[in-house]
PDB file of N, CA and C in Angstrom:
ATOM      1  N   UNK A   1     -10.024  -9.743  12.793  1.00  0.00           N
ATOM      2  CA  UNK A   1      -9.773  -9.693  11.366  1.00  0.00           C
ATOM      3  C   UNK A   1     -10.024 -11.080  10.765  1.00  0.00           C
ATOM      4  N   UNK A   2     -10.897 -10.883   9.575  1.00  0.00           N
ATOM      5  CA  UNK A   2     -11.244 -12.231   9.303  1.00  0.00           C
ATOM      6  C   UNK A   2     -10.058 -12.957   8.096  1.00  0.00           C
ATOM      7  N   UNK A   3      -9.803 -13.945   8.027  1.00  0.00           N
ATOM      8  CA  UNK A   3      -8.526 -14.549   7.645  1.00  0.00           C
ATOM      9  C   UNK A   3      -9.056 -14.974   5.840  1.00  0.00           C
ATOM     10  N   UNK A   4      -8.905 -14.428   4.868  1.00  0.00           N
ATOM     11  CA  UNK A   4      -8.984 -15.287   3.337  1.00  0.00           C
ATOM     12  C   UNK A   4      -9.319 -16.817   3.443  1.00  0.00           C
ATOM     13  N   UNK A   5      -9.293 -17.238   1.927  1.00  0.00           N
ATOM     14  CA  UNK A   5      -8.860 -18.692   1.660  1.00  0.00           C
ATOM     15  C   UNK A   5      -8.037 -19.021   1.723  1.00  0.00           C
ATOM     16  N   UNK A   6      -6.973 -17.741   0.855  1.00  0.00           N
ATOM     17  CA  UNK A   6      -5.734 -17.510   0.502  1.00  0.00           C
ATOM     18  C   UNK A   6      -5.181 -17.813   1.766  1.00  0.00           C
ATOM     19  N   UNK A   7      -5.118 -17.391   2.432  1.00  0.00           N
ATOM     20  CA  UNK A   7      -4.855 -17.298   3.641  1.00  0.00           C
ATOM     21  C   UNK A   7      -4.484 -18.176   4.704  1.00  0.00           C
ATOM     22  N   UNK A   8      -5.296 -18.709   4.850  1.00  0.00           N
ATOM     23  CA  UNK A   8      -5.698 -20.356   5.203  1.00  0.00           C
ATOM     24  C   UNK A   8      -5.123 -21.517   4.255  1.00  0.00           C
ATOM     25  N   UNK A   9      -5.210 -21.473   2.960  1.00  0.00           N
ATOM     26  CA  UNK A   9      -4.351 -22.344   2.196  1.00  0.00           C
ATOM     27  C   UNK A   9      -3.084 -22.244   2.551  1.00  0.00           C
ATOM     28  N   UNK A  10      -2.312 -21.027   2.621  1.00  0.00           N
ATOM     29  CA  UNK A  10      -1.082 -20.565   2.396  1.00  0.00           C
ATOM     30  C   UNK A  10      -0.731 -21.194   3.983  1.00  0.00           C
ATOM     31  N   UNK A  11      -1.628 -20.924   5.088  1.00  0.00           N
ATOM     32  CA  UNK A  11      -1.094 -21.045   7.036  1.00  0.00           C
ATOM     33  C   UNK A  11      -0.892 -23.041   6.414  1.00  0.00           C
ATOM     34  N   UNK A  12      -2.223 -23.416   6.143  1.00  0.00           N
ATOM     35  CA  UNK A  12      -1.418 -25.062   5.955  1.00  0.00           C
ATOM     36  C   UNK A  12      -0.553 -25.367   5.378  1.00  0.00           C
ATOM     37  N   UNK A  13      -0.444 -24.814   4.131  1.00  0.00           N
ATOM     38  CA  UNK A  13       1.274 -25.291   2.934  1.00  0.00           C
ATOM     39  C   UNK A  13       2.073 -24.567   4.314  1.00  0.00           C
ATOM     40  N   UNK A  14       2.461 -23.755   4.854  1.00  0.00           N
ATOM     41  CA  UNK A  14       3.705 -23.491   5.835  1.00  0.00           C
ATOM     42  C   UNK A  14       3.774 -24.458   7.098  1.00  0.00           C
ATOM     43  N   UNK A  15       2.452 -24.748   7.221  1.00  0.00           N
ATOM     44  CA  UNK A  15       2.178 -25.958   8.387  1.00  0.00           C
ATOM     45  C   UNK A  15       2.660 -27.081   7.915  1.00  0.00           C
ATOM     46  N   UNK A  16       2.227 -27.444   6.587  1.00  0.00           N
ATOM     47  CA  UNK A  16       3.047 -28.647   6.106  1.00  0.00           C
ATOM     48  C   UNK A  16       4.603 -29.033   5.638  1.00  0.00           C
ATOM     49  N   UNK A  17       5.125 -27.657   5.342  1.00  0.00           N
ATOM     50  CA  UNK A  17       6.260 -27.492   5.039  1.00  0.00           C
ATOM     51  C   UNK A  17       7.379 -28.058   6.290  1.00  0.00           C
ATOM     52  N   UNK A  18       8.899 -27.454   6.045  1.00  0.00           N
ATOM     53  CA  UNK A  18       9.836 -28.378   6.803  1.00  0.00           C
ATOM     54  C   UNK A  18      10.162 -26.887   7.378  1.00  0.00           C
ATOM     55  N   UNK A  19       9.887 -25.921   6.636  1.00  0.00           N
ATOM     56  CA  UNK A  19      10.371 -24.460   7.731  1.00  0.00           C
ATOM     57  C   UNK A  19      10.167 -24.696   9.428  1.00  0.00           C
ATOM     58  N   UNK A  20      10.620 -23.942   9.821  1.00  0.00           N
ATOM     59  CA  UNK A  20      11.222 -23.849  11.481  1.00  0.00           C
ATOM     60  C   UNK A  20      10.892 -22.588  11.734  1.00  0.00           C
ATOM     61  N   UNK A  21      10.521 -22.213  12.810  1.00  0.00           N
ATOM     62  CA  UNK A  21      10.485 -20.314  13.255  1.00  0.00           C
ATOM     63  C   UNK A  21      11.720 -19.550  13.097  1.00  0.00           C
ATOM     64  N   UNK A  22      12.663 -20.225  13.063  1.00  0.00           N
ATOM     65  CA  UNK A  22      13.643 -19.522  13.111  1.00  0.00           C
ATOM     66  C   UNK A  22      14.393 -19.712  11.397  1.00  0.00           C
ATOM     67  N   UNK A  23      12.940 -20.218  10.308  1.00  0.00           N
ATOM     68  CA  UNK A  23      13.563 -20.003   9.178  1.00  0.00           C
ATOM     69  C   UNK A  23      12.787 -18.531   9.008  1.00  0.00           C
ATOM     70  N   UNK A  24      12.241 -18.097   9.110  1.00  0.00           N
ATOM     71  CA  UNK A  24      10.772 -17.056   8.804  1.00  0.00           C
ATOM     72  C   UNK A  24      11.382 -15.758   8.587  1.00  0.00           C
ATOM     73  N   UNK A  25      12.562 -15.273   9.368  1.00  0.00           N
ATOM     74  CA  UNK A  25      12.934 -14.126   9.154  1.00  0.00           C
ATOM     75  C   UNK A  25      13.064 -13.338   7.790  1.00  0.00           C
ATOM     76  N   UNK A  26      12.985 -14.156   6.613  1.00  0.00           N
ATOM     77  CA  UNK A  26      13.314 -13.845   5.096  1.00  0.00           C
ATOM     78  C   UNK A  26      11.892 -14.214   4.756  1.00  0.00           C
ATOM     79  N   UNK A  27      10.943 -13.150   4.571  1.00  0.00           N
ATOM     80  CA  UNK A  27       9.730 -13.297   3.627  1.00  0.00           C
ATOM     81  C   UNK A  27       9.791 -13.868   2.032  1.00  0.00           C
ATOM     82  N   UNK A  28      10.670 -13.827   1.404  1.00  0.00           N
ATOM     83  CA  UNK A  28      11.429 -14.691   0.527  1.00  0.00           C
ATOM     84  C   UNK A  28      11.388 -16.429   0.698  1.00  0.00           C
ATOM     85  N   UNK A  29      11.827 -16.965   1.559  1.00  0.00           N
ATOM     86  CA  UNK A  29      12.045 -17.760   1.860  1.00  0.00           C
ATOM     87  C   UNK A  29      10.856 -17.996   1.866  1.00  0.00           C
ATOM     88  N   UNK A  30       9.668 -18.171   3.293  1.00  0.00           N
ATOM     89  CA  UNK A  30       8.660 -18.509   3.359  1.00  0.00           C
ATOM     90  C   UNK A  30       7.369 -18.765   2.062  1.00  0.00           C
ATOM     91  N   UNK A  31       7.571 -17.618   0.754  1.00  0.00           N
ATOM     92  CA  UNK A  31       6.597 -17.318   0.029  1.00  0.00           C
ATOM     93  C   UNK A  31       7.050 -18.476  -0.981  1.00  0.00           C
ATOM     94  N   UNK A  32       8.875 -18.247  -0.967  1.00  0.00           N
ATOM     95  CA  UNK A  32       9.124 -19.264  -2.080  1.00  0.00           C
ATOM     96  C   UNK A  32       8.825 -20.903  -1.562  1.00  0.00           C
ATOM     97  N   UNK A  33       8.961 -20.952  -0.578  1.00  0.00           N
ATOM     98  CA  UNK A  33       8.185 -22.552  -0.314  1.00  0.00           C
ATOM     99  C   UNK A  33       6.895 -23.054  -0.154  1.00  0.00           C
ATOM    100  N   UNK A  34       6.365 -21.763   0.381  1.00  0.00           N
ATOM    101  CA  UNK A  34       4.679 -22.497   0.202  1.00  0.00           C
ATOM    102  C   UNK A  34       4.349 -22.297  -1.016  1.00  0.00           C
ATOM    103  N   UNK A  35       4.376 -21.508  -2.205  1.00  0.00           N
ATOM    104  CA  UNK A  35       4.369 -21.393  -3.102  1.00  0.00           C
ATOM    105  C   UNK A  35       4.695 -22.951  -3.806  1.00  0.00           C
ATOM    106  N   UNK A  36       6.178 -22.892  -3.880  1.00  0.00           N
ATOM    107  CA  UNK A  36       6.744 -24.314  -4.443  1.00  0.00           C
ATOM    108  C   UNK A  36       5.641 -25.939  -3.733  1.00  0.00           C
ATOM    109  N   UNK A  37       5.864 -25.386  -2.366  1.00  0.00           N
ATOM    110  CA  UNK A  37       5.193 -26.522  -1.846  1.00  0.00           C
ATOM    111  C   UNK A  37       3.660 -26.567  -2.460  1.00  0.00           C
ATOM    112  N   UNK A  38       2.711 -25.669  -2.281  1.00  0.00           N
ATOM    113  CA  UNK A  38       1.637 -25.579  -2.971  1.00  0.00           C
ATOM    114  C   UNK A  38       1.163 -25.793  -4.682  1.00  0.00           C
ATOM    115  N   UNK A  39       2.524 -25.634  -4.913  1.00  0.00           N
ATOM    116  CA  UNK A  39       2.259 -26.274  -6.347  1.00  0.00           C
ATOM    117  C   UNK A  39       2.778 -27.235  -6.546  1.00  0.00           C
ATOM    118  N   UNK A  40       3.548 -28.214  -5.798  1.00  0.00           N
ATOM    119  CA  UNK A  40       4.069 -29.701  -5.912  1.00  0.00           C
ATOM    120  C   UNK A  40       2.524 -30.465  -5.501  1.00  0.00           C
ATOM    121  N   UNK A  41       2.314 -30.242  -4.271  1.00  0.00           N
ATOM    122  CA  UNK A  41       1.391 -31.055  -3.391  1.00  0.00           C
ATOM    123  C   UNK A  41      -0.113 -30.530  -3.475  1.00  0.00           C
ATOM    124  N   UNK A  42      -0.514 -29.027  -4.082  1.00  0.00           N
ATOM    125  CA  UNK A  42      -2.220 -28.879  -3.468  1.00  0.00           C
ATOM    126  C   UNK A  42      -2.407 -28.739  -2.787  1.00  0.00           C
ATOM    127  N   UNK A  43      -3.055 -27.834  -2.800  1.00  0.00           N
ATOM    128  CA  UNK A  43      -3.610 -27.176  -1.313  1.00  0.00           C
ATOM    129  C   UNK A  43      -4.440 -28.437  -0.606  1.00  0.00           C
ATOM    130  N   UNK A  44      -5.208 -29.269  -1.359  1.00  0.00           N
ATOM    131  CA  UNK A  44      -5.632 -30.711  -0.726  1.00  0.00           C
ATOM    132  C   UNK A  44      -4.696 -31.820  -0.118  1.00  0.00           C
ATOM    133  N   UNK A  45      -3.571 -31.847  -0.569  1.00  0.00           N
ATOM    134  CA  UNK A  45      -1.722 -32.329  -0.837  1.00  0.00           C
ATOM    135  C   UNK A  45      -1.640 -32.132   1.111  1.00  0.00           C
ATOM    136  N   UNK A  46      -1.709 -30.422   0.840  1.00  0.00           N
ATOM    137  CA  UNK A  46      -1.396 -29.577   2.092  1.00  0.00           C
ATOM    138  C   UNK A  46      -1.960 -30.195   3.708  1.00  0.00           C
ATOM    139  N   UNK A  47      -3.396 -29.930   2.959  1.00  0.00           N
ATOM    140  CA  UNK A  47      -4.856 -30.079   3.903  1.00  0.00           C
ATOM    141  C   UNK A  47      -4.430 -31.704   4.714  1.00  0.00           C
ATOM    142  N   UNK A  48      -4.221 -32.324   3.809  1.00  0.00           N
ATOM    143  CA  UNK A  48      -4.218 -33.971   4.034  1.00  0.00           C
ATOM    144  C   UNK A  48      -2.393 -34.342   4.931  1.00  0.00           C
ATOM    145  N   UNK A  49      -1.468 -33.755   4.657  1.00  0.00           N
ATOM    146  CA  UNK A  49      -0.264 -33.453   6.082  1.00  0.00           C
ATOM    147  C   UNK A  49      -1.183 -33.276   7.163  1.00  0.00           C
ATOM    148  N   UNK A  50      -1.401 -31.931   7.061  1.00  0.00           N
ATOM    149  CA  UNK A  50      -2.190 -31.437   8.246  1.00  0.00           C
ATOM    150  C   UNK A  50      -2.662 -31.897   9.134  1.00  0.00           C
ATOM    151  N   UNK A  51      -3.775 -32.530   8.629  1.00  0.00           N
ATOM    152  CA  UNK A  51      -4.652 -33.425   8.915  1.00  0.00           C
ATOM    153  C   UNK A  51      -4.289 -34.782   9.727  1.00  0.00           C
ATOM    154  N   UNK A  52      -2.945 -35.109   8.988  1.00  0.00           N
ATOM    155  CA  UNK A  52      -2.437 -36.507   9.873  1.00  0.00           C
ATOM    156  C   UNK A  52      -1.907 -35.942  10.807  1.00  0.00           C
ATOM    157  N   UNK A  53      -0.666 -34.789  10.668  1.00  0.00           N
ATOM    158  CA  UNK A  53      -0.570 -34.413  11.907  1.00  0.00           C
ATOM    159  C   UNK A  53      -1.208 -34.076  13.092  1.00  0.00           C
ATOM    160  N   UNK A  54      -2.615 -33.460  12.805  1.00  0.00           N
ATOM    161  CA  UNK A  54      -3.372 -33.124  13.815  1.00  0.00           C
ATOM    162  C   UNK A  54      -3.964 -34.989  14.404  1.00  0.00           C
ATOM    163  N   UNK A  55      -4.250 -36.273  14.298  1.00  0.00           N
ATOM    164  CA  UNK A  55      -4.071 -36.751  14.850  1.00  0.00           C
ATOM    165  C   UNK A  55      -3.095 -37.673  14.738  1.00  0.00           C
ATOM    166  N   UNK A  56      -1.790 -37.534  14.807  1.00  0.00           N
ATOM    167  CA  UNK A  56      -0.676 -37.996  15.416  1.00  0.00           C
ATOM    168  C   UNK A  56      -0.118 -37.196  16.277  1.00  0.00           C
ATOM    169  N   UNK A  57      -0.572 -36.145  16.465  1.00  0.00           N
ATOM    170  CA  UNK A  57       0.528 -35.033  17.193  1.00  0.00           C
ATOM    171  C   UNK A  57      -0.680 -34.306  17.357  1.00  0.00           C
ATOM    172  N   UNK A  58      -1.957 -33.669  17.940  1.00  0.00           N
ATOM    173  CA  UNK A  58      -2.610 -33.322  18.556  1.00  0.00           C
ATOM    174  C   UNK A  58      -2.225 -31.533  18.612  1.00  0.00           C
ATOM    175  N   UNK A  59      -1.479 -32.117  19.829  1.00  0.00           N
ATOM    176  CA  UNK A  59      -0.761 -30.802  20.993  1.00  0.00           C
ATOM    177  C   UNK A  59       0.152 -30.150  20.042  1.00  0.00           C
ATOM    178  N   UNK A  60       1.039 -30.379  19.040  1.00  0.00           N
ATOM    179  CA  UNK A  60       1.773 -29.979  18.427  1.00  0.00           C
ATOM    180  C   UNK A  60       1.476 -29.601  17.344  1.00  0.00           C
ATOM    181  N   UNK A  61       0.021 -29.912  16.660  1.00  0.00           N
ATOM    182  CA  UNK A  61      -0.043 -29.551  15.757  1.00  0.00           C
ATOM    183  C   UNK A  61      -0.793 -28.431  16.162  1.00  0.00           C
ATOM    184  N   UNK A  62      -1.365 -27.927  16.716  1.00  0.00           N
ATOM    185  CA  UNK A  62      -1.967 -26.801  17.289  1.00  0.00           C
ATOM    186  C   UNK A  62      -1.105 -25.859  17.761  1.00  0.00           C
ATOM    187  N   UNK A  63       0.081 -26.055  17.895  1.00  0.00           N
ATOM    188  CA  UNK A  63       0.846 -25.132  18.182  1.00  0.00           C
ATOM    189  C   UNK A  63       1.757 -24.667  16.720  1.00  0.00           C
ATOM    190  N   UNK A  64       1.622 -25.688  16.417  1.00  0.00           N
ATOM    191  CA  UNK A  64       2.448 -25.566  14.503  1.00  0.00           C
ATOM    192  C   UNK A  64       1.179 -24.421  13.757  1.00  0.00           C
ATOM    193  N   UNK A  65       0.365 -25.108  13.548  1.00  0.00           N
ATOM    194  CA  UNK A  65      -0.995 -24.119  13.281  1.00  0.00           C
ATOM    195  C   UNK A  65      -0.830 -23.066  13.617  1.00  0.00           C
ATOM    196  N   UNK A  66      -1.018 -22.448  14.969  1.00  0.00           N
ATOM    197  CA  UNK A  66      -1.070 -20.797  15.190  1.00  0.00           C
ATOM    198  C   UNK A  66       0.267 -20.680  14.776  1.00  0.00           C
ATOM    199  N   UNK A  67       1.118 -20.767  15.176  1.00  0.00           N
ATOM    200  CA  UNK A  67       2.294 -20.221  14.716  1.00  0.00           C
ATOM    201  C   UNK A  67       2.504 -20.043  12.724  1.00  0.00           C
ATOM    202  N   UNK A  68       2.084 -20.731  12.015  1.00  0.00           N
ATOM    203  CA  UNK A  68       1.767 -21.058  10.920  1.00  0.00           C
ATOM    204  C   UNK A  68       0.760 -19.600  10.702  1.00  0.00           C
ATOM    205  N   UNK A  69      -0.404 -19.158  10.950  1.00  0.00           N
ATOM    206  CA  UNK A  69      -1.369 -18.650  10.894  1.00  0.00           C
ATOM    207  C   UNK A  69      -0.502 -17.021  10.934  1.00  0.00           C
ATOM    208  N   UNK A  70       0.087 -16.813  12.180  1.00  0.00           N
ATOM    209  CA  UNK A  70       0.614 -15.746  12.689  1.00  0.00           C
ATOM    210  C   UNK A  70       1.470 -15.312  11.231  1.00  0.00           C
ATOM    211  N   UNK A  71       2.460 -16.310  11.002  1.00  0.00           N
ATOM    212  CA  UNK A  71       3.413 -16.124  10.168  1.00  0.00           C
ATOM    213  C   UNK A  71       2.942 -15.624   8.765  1.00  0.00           C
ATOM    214  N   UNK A  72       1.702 -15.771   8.361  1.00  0.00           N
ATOM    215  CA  UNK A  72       1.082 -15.972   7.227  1.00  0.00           C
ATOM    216  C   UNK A  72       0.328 -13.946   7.327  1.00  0.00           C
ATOM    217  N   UNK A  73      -0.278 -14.205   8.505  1.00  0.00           N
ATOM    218  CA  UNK A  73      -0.821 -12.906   8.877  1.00  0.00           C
ATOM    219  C   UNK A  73       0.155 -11.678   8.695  1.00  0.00           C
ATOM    220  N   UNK A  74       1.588 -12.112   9.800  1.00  0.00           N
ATOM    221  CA  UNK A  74       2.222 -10.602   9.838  1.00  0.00           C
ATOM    222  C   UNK A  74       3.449 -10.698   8.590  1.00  0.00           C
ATOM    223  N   UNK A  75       3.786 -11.793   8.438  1.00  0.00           N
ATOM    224  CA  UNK A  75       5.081 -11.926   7.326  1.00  0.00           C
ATOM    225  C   UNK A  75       4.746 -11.615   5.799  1.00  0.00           C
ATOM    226  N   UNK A  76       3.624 -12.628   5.360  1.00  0.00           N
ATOM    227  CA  UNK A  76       3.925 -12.808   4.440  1.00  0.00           C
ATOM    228  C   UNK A  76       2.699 -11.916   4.050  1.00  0.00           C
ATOM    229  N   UNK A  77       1.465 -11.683   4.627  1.00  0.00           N
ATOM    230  CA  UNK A  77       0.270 -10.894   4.463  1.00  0.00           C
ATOM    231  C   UNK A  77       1.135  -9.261   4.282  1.00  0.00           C
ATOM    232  N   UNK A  78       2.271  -9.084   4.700  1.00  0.00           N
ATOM    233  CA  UNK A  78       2.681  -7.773   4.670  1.00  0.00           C
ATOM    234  C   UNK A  78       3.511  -7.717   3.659  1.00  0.00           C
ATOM    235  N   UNK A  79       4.272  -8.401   3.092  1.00  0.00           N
ATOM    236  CA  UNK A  79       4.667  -8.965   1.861  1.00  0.00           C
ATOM    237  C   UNK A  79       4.169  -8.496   0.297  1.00  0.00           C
ATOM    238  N   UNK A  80       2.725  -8.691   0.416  1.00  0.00           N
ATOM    239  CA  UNK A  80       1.808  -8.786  -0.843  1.00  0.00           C
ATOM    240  C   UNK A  80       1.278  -7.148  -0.836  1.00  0.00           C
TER     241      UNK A  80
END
């Protein structure tokens, strides 16, 4: 299944965000922060966290990512 923009904007604002896996259970929650977060910071705002994290943290940010991606796919993609 091929993934949006939307999509992909939305997996980094949750990647960049301070949520935890074990905030995710409330689709509420998740939509209202990347949302908020996406309109404080930009999806470029977003991109550019990301980005440092992926080299300061490599291994972790790749694991933040899919998990990010997943969350976006089954939570909040089911959501809309």
């Amino acid at each position: 299944m091929q993934e949006s923009a939307d999509d992909v904007t939305r997996a980094e604002a949750l990647f960049a965000s301070d949520l935890q896996a074990a905030d995710v259970s409330d689709t509420e929650v998740v939509d209202r922060t990347v949302t908020d977060l996406l309109r404080h910071d930009g999806p470029k705002g977003c991109s550019a966290r990301m980005a440092y994290e992926f080299g300061e943290h490599p291994d972790l940010a790749a694991e933040r990512m899919r998990w990010a991606r997943e969350v976006v796919r089954h939570l909040v993609g089911a959501h809309r």
